[in-house]
N, C-alpha and C. Protein backbone atom coordinates (compact mmCIF):
# COMPACT_ATOMS: atom_id res chain seq x y z
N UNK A 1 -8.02 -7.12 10.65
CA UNK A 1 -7.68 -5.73 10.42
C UNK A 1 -6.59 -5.65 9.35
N UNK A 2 -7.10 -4.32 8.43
CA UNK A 2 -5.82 -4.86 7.50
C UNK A 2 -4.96 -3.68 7.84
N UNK A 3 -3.69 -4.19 7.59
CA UNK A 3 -2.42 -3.35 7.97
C UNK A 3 -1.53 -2.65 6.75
N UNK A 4 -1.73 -1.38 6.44
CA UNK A 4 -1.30 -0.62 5.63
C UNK A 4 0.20 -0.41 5.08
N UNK A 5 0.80 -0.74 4.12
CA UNK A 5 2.31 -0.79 4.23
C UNK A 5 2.32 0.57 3.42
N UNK A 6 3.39 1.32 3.41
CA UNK A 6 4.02 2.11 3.08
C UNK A 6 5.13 2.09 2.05
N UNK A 7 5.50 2.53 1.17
CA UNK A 7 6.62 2.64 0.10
C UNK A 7 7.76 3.71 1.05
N UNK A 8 8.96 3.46 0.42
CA UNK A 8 9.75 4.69 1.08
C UNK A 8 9.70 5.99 0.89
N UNK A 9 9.15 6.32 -0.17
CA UNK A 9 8.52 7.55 -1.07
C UNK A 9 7.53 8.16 -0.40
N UNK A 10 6.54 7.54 -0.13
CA UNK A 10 5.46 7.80 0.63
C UNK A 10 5.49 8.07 1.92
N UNK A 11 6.30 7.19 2.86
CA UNK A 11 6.69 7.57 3.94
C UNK A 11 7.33 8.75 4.22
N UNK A 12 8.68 8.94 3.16
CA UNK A 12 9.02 10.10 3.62
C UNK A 12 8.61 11.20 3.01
N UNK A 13 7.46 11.07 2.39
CA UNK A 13 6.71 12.80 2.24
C UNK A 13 5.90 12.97 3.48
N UNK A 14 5.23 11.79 4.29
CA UNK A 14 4.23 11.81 5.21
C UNK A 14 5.45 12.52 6.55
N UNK A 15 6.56 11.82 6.55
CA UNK A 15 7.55 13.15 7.06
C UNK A 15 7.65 14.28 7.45
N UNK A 16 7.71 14.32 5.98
CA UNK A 16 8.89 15.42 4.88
C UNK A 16 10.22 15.65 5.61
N UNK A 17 11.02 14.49 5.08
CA UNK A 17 12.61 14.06 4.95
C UNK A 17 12.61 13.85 3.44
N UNK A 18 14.17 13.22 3.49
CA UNK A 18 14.62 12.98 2.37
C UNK A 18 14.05 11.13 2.43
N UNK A 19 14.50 10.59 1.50
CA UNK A 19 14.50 9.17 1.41
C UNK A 19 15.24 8.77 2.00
N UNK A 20 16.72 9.21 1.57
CA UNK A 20 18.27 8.60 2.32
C UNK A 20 17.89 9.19 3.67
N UNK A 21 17.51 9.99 4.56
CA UNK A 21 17.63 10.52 5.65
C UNK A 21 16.50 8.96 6.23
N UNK A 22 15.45 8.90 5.60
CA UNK A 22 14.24 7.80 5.88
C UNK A 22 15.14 6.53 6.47
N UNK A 23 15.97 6.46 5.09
CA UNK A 23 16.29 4.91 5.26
C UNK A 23 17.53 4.65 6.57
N UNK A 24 18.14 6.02 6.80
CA UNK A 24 18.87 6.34 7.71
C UNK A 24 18.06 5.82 8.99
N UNK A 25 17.03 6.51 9.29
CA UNK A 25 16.20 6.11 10.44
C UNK A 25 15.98 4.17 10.42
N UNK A 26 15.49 3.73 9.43
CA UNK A 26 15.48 1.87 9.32
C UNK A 26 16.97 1.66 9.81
N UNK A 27 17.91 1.63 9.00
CA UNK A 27 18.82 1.11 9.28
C UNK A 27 19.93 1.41 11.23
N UNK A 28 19.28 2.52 11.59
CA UNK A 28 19.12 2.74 12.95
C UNK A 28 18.40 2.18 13.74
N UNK A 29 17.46 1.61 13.30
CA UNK A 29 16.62 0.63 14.01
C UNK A 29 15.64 2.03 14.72
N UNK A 30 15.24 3.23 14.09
CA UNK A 30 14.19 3.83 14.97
C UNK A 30 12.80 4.03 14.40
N UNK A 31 12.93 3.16 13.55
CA UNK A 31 11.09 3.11 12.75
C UNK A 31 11.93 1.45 11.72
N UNK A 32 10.76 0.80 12.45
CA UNK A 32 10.77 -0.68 11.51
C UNK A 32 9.77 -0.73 10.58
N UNK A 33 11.02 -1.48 9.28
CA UNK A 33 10.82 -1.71 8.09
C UNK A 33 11.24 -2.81 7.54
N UNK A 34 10.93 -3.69 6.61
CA UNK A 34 11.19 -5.18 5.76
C UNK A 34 11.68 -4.23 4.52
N UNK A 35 12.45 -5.00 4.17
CA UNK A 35 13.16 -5.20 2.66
C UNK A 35 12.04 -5.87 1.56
N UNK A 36 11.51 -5.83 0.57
CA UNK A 36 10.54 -6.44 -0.11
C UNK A 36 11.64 -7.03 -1.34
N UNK A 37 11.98 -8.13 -1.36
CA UNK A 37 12.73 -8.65 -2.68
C UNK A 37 14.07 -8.43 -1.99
N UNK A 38 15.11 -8.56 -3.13
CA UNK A 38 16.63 -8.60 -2.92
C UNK A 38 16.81 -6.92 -3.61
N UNK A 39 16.03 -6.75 -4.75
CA UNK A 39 16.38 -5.14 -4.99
C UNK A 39 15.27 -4.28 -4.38
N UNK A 40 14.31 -4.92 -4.31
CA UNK A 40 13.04 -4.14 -3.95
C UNK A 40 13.64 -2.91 -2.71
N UNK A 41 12.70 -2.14 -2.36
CA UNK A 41 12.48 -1.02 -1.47
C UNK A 41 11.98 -1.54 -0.13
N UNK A 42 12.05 -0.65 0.75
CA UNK A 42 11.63 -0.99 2.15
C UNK A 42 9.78 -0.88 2.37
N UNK A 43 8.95 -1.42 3.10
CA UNK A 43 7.74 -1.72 3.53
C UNK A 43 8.08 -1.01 4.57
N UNK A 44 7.26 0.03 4.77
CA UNK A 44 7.21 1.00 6.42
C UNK A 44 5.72 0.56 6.89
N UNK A 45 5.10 -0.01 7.73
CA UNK A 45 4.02 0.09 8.45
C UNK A 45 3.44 1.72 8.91
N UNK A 46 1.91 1.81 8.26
CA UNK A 46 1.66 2.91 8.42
C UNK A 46 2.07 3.00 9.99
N UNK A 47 1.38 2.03 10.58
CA UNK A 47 1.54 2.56 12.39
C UNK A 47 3.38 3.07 12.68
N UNK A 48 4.10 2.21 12.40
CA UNK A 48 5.72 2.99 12.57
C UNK A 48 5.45 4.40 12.71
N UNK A 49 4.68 5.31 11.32
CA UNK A 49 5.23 6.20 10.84
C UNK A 49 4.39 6.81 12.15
N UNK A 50 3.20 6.77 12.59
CA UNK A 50 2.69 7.43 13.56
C UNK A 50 3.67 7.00 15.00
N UNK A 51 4.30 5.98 15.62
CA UNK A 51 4.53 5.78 16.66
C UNK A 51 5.97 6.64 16.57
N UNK A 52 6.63 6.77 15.72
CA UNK A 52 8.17 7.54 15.20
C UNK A 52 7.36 9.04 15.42
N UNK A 53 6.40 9.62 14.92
CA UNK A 53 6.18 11.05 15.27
C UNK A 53 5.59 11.13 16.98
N UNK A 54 4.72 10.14 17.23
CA UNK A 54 4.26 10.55 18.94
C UNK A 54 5.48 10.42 19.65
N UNK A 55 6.58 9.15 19.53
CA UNK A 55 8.07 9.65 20.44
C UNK A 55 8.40 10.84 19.95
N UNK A 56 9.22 10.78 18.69
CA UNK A 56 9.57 11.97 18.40
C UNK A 56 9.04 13.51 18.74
N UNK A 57 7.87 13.81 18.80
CA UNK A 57 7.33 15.06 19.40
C UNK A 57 6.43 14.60 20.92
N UNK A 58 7.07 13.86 21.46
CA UNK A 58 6.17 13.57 22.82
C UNK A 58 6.50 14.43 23.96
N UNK A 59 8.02 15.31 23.90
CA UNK A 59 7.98 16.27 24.95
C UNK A 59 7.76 17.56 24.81
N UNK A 60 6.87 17.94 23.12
CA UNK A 60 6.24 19.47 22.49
C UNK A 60 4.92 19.63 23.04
C-alpha cells in the first residue's frame, strides 16, 4: 500500500490553518511528522491529517 506524504503547504490548506499554526501542532506532538533533510520541510502522512480531524471533531 502506498502511503501518501504531505508537504506543510498542503497540509495546512487541507486544514485551513496557517503553516506556523501547522508546525505548532508537530512540534506539540498532536499530528506526526519527519523533518525531510537538515533544511528541508516537514512530511505529514496523509492518514495524520485525517486521524487529527476525527479526534479533533469527535465530540460534534
Amino acid at each position: 500500500m502506498e502511503k501518501k506524504l504531505l508537504l506543510t503547504k498542503e497540509a495546512a490548506n487541507i486544514l485551513r490553518v496557517s503553516e506556523e499554526y501547522l508546525r505548532s501542532l508537530i512540534r506539540d506532538k498532536r499530528i506526526a511528522a519527519y523533518k525531510e533533510g537538515r533544511r528541508g520541510g516537514y512530511r505529514i502522512p496523509a492518514q495524520e491529517i485525517d486521524r487529527y480531524i476525527r479526534r479533533r471533531y469527535k465530540g460534534i
